[in-house]
PDB file of N, CA and C in Angstrom:
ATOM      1  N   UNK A   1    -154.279   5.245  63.773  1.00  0.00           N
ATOM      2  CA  UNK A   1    -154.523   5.188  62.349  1.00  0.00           C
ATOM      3  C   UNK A   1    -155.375   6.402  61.963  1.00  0.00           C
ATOM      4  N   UNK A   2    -154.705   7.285  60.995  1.00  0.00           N
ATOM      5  CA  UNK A   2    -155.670   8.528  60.706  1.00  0.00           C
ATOM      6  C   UNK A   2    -157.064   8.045  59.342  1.00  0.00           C
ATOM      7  N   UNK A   3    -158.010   8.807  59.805  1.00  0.00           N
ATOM      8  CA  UNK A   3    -158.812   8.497  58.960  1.00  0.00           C
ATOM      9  C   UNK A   3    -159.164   9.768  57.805  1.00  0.00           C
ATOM     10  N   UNK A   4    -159.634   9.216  57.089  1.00  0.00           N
ATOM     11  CA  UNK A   4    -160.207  10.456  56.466  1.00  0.00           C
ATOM     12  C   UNK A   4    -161.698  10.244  55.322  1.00  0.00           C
ATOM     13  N   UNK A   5    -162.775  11.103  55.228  1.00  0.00           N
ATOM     14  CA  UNK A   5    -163.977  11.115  55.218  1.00  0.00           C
ATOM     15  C   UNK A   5    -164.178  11.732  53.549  1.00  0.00           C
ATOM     16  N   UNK A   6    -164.134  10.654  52.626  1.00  0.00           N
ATOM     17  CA  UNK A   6    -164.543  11.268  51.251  1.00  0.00           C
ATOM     18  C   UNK A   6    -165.883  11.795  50.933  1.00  0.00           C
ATOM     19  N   UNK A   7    -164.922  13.259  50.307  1.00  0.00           N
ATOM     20  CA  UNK A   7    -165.832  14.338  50.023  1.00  0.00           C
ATOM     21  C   UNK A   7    -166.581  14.756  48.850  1.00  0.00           C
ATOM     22  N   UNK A   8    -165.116  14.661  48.160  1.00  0.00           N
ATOM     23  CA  UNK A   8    -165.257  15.116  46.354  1.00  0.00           C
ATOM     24  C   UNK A   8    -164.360  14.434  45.595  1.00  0.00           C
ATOM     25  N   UNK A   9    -164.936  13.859  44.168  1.00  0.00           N
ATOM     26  CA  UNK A   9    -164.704  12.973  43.205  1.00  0.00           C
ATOM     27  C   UNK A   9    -164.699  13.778  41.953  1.00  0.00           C
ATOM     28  N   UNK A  10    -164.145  14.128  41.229  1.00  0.00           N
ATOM     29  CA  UNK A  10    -163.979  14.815  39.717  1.00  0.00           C
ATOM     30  C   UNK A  10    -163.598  13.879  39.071  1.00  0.00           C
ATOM     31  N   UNK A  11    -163.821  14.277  37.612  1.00  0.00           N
ATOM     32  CA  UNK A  11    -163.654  13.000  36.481  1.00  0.00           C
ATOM     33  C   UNK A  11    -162.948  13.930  35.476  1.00  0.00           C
ATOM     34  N   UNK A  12    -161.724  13.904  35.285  1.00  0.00           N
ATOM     35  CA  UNK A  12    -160.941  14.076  33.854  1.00  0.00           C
ATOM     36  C   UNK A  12    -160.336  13.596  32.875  1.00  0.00           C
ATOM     37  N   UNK A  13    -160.586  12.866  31.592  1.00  0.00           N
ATOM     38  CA  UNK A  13    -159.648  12.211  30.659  1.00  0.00           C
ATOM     39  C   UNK A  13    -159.798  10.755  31.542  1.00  0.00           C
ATOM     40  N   UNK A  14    -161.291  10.209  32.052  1.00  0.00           N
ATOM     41  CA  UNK A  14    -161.517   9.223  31.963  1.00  0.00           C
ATOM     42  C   UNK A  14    -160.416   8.344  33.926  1.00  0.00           C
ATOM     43  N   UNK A  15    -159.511   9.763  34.220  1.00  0.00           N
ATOM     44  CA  UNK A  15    -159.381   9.689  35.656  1.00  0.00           C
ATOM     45  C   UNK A  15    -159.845  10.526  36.653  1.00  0.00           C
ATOM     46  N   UNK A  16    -159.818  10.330  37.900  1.00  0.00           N
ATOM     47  CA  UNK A  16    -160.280  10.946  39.354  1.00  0.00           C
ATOM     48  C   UNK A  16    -159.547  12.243  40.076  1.00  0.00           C
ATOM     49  N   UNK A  17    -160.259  12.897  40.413  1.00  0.00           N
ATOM     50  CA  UNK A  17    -159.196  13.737  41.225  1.00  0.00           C
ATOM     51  C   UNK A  17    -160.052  13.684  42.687  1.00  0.00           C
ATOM     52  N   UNK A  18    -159.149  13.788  43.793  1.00  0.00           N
ATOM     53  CA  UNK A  18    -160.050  12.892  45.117  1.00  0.00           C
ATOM     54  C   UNK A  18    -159.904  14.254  46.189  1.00  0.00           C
ATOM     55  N   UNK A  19    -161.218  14.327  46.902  1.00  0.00           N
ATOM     56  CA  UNK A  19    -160.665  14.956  48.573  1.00  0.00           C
ATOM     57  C   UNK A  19    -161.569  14.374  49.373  1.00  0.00           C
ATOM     58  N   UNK A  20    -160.741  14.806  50.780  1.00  0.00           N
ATOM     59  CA  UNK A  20    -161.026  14.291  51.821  1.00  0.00           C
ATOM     60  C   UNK A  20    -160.678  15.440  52.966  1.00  0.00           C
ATOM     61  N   UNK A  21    -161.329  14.467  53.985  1.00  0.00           N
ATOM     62  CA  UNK A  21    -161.489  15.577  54.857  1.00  0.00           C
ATOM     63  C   UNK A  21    -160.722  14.978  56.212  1.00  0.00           C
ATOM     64  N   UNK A  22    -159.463  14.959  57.076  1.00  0.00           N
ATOM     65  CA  UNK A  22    -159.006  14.628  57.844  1.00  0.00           C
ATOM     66  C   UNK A  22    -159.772  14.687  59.528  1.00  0.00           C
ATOM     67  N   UNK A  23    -159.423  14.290  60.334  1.00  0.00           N
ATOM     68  CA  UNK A  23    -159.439  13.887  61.303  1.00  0.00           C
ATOM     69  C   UNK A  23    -160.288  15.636  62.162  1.00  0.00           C
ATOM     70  N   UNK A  24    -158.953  16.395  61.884  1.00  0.00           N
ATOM     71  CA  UNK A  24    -159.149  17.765  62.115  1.00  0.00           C
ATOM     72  C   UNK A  24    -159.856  18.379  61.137  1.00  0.00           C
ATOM     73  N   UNK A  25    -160.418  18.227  60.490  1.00  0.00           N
ATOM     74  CA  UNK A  25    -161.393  19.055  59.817  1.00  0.00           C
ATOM     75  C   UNK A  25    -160.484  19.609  58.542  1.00  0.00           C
ATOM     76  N   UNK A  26    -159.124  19.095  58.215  1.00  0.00           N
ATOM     77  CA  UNK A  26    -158.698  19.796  57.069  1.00  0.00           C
ATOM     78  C   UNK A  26    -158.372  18.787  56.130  1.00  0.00           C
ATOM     79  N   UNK A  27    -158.021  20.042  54.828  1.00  0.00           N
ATOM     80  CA  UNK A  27    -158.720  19.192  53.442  1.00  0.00           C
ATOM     81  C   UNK A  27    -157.531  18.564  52.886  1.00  0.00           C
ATOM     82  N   UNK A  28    -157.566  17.219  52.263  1.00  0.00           N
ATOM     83  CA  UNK A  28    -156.626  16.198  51.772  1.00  0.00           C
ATOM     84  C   UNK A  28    -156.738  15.790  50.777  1.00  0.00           C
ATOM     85  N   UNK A  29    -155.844  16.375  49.539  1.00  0.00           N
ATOM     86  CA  UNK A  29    -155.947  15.758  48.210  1.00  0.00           C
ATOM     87  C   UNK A  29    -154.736  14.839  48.030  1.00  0.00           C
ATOM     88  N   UNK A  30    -155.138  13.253  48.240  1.00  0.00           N
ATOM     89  CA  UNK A  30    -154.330  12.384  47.704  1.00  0.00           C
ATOM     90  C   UNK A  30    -154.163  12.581  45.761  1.00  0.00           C
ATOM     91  N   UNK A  31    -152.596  12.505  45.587  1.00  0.00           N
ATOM     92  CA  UNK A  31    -152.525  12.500  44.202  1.00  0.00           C
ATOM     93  C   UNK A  31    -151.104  11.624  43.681  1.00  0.00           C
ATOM     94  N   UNK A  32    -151.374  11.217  42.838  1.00  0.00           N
ATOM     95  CA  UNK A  32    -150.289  10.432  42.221  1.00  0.00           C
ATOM     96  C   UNK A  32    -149.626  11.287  40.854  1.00  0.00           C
ATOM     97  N   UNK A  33    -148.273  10.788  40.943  1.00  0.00           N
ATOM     98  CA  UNK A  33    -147.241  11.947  39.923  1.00  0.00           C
ATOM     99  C   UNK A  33    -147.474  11.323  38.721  1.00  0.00           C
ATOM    100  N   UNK A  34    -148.539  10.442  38.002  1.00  0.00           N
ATOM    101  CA  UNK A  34    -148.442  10.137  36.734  1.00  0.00           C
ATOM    102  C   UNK A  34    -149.482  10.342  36.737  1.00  0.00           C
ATOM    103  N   UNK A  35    -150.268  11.155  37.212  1.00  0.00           N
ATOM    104  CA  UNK A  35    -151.660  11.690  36.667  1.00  0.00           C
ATOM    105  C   UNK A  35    -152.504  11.425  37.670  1.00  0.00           C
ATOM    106  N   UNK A  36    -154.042  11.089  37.512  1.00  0.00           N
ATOM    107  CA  UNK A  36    -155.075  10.631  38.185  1.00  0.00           C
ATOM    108  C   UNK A  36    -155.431   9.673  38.116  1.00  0.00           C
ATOM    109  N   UNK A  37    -156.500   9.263  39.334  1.00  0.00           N
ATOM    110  CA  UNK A  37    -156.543   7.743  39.926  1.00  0.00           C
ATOM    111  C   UNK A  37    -157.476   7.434  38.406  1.00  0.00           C
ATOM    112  N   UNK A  38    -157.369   6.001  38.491  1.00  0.00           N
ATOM    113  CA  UNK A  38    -158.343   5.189  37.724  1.00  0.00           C
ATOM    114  C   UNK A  38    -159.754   4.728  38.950  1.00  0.00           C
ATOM    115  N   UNK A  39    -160.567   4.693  37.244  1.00  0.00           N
ATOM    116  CA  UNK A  39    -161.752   4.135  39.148  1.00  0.00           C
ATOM    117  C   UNK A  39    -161.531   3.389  39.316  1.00  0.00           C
ATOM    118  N   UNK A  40    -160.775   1.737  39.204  1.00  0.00           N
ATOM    119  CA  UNK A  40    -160.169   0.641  39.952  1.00  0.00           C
ATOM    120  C   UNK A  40    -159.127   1.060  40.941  1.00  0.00           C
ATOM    121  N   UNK A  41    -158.926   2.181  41.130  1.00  0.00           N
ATOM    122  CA  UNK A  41    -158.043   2.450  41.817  1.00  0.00           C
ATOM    123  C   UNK A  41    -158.392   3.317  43.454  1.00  0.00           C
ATOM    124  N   UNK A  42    -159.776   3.204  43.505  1.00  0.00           N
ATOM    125  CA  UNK A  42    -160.724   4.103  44.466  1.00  0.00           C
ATOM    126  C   UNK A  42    -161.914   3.240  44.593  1.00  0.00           C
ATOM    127  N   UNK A  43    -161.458   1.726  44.492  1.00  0.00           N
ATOM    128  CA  UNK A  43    -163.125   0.811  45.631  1.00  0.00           C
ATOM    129  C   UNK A  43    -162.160  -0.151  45.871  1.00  0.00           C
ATOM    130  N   UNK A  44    -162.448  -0.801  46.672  1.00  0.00           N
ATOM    131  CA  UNK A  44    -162.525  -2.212  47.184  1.00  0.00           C
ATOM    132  C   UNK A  44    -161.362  -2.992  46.571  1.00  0.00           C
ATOM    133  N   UNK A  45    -160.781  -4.104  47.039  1.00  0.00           N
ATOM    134  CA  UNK A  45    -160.755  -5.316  46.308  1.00  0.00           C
ATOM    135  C   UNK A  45    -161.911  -5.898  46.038  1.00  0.00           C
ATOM    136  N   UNK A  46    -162.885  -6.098  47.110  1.00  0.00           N
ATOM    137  CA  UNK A  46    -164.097  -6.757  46.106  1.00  0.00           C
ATOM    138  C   UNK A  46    -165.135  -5.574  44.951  1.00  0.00           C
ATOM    139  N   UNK A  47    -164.271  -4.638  44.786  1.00  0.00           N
ATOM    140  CA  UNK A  47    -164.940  -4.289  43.461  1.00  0.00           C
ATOM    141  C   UNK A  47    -166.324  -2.755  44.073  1.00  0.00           C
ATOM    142  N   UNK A  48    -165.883  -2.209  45.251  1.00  0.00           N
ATOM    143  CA  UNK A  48    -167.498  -1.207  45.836  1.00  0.00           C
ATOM    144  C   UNK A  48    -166.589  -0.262  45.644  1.00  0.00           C
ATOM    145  N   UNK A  49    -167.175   0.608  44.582  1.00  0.00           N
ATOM    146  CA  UNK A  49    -167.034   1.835  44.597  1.00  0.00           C
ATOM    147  C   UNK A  49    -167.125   2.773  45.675  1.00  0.00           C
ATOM    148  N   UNK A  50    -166.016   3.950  45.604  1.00  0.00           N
ATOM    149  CA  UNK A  50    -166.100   4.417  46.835  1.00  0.00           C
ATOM    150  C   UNK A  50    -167.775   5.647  46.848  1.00  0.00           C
ATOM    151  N   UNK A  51    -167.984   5.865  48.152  1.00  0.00           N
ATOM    152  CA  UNK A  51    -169.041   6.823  48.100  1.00  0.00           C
ATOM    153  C   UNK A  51    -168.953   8.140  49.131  1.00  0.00           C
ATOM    154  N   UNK A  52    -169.539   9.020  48.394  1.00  0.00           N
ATOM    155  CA  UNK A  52    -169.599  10.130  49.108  1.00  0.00           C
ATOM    156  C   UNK A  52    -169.739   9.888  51.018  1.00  0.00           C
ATOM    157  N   UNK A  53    -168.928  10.690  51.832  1.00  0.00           N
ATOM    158  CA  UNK A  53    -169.121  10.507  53.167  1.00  0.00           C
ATOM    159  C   UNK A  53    -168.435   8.969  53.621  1.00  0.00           C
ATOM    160  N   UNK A  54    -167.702   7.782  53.021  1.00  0.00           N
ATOM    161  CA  UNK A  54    -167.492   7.029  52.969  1.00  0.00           C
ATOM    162  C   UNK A  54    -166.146   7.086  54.120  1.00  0.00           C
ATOM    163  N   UNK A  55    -165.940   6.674  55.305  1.00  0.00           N
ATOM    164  CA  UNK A  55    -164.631   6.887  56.021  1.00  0.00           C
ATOM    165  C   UNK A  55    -163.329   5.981  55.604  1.00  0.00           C
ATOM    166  N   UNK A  56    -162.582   6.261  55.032  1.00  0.00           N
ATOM    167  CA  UNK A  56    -161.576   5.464  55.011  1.00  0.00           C
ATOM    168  C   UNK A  56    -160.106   5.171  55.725  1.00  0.00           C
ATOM    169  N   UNK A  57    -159.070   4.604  55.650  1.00  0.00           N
ATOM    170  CA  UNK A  57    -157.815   4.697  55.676  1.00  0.00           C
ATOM    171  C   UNK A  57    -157.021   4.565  54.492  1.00  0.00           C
ATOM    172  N   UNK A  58    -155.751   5.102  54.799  1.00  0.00           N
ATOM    173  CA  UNK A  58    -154.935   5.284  53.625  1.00  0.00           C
ATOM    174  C   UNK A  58    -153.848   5.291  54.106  1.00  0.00           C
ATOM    175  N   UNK A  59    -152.708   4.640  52.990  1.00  0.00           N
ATOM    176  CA  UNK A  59    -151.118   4.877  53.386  1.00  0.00           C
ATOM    177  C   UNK A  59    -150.633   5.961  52.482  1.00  0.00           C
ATOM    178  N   UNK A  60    -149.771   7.027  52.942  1.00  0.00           N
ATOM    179  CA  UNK A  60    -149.121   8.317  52.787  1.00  0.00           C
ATOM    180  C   UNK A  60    -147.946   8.217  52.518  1.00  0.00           C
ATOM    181  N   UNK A  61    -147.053   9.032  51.284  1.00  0.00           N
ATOM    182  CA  UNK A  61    -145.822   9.421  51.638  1.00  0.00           C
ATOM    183  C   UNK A  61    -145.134   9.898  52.661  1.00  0.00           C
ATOM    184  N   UNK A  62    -145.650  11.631  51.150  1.00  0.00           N
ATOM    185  CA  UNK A  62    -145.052  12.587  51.873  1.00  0.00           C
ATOM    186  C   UNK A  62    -146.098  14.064  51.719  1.00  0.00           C
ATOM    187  N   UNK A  63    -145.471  14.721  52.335  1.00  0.00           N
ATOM    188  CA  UNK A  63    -146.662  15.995  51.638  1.00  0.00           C
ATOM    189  C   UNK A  63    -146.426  16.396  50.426  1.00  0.00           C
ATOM    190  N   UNK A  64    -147.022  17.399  49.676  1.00  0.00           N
ATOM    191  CA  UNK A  64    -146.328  17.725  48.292  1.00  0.00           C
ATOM    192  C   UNK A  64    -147.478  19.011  47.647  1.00  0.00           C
ATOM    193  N   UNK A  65    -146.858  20.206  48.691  1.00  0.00           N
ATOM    194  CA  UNK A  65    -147.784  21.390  48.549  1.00  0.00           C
ATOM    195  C   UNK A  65    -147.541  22.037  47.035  1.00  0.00           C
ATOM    196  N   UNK A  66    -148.456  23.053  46.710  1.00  0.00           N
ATOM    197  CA  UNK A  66    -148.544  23.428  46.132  1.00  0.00           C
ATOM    198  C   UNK A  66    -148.757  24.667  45.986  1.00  0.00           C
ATOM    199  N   UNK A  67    -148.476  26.161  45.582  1.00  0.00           N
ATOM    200  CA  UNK A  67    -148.173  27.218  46.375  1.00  0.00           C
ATOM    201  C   UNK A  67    -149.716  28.130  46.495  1.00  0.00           C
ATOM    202  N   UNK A  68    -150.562  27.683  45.166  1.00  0.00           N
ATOM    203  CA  UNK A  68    -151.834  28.436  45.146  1.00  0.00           C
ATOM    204  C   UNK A  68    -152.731  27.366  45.622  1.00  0.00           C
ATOM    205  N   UNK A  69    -152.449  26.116  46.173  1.00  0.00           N
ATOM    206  CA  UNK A  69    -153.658  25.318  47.096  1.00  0.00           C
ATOM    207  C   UNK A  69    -153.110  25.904  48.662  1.00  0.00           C
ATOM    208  N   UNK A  70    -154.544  25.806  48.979  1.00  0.00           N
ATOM    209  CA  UNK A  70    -154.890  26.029  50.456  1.00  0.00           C
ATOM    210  C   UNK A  70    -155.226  24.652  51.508  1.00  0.00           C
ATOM    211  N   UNK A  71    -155.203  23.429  50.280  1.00  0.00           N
ATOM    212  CA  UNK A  71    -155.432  22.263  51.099  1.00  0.00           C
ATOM    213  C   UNK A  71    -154.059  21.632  51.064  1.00  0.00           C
ATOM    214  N   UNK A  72    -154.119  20.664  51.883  1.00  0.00           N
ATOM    215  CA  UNK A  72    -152.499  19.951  52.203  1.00  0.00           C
ATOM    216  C   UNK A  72    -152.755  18.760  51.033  1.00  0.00           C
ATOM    217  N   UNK A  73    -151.605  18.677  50.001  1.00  0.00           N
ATOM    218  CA  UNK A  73    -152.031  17.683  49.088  1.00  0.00           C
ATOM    219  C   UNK A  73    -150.753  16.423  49.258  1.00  0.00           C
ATOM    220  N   UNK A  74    -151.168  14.960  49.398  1.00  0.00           N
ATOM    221  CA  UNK A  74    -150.357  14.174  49.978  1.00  0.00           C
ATOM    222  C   UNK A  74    -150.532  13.588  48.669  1.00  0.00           C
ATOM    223  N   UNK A  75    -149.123  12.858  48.303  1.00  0.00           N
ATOM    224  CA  UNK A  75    -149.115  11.712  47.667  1.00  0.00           C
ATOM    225  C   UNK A  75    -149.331   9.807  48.103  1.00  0.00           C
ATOM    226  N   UNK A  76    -150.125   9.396  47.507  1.00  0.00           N
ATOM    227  CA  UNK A  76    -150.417   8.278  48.041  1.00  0.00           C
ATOM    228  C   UNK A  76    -149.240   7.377  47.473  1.00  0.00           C
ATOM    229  N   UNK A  77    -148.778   6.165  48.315  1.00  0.00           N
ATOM    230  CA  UNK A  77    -147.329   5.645  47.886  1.00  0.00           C
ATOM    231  C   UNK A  77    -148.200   4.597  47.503  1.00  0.00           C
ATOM    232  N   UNK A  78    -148.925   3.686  48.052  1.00  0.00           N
ATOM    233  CA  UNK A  78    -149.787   2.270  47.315  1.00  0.00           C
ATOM    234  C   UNK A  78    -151.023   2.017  46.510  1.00  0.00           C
ATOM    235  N   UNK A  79    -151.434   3.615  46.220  1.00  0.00           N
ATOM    236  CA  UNK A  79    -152.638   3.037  45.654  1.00  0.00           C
ATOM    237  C   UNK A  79    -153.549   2.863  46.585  1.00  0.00           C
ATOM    238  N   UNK A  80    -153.076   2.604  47.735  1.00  0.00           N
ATOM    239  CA  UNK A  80    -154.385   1.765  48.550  1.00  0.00           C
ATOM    240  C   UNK A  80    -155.217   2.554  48.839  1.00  0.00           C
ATOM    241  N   UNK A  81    -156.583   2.090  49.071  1.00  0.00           N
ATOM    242  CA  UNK A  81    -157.717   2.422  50.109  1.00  0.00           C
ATOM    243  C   UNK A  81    -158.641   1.420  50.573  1.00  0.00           C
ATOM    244  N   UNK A  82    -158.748   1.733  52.417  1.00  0.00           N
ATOM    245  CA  UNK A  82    -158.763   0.822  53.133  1.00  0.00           C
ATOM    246  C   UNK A  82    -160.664   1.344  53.189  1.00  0.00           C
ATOM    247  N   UNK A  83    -161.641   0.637  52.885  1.00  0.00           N
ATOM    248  CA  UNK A  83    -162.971   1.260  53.927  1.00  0.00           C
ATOM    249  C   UNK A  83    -163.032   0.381  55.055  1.00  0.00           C
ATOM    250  N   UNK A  84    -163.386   1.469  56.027  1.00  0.00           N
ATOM    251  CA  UNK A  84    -163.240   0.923  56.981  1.00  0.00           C
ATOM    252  C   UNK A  84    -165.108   0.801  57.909  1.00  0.00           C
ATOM    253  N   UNK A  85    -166.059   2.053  57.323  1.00  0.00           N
ATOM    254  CA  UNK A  85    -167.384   1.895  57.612  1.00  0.00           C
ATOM    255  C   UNK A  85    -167.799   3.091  56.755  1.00  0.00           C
TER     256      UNK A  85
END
């Protein structure tokens, strides 16, 4: 199960833009094609916001580069995030 270690949280038009930091040390922007996360959409089912340095899991598509990013940007297929510690 890959993990990955949240880094950075931005706030635009009231949604998220997310990174993380993989296993290997490289950078992971989960993103969804109808815009950005909601913050119900980045804590818990019981409701804990996520936090800086926070390790999680996540389920993945596919990749979905972009030609002037230098980080690998994945689309998330469920929404989900797992904390795991």
């Amino acid at each position: 199960m890959p993990l990955y270690t949240f880094l950075v949280k931005s706030e635009k038009n009231y949604k998220f833009c997310l990174a993380f930091l993989d296993e290997n040390k490289k950078w992971v922007r989960p993103i969804k094609l109808d815009d950005g996360f909601l913050e119900t959409e980045i804590a818990t089912e019981d409701g804990k916001a996520l936090d800086m340095f926070d390790v999680v899991d996540m389920t993945f598509d596919y990749p979905l580069p972009i030609n002037h990013s230098t980080e690998r940007i994945i689309k998330i297929v469920h929404n989900m995030i797992c904390f795991l510690y």
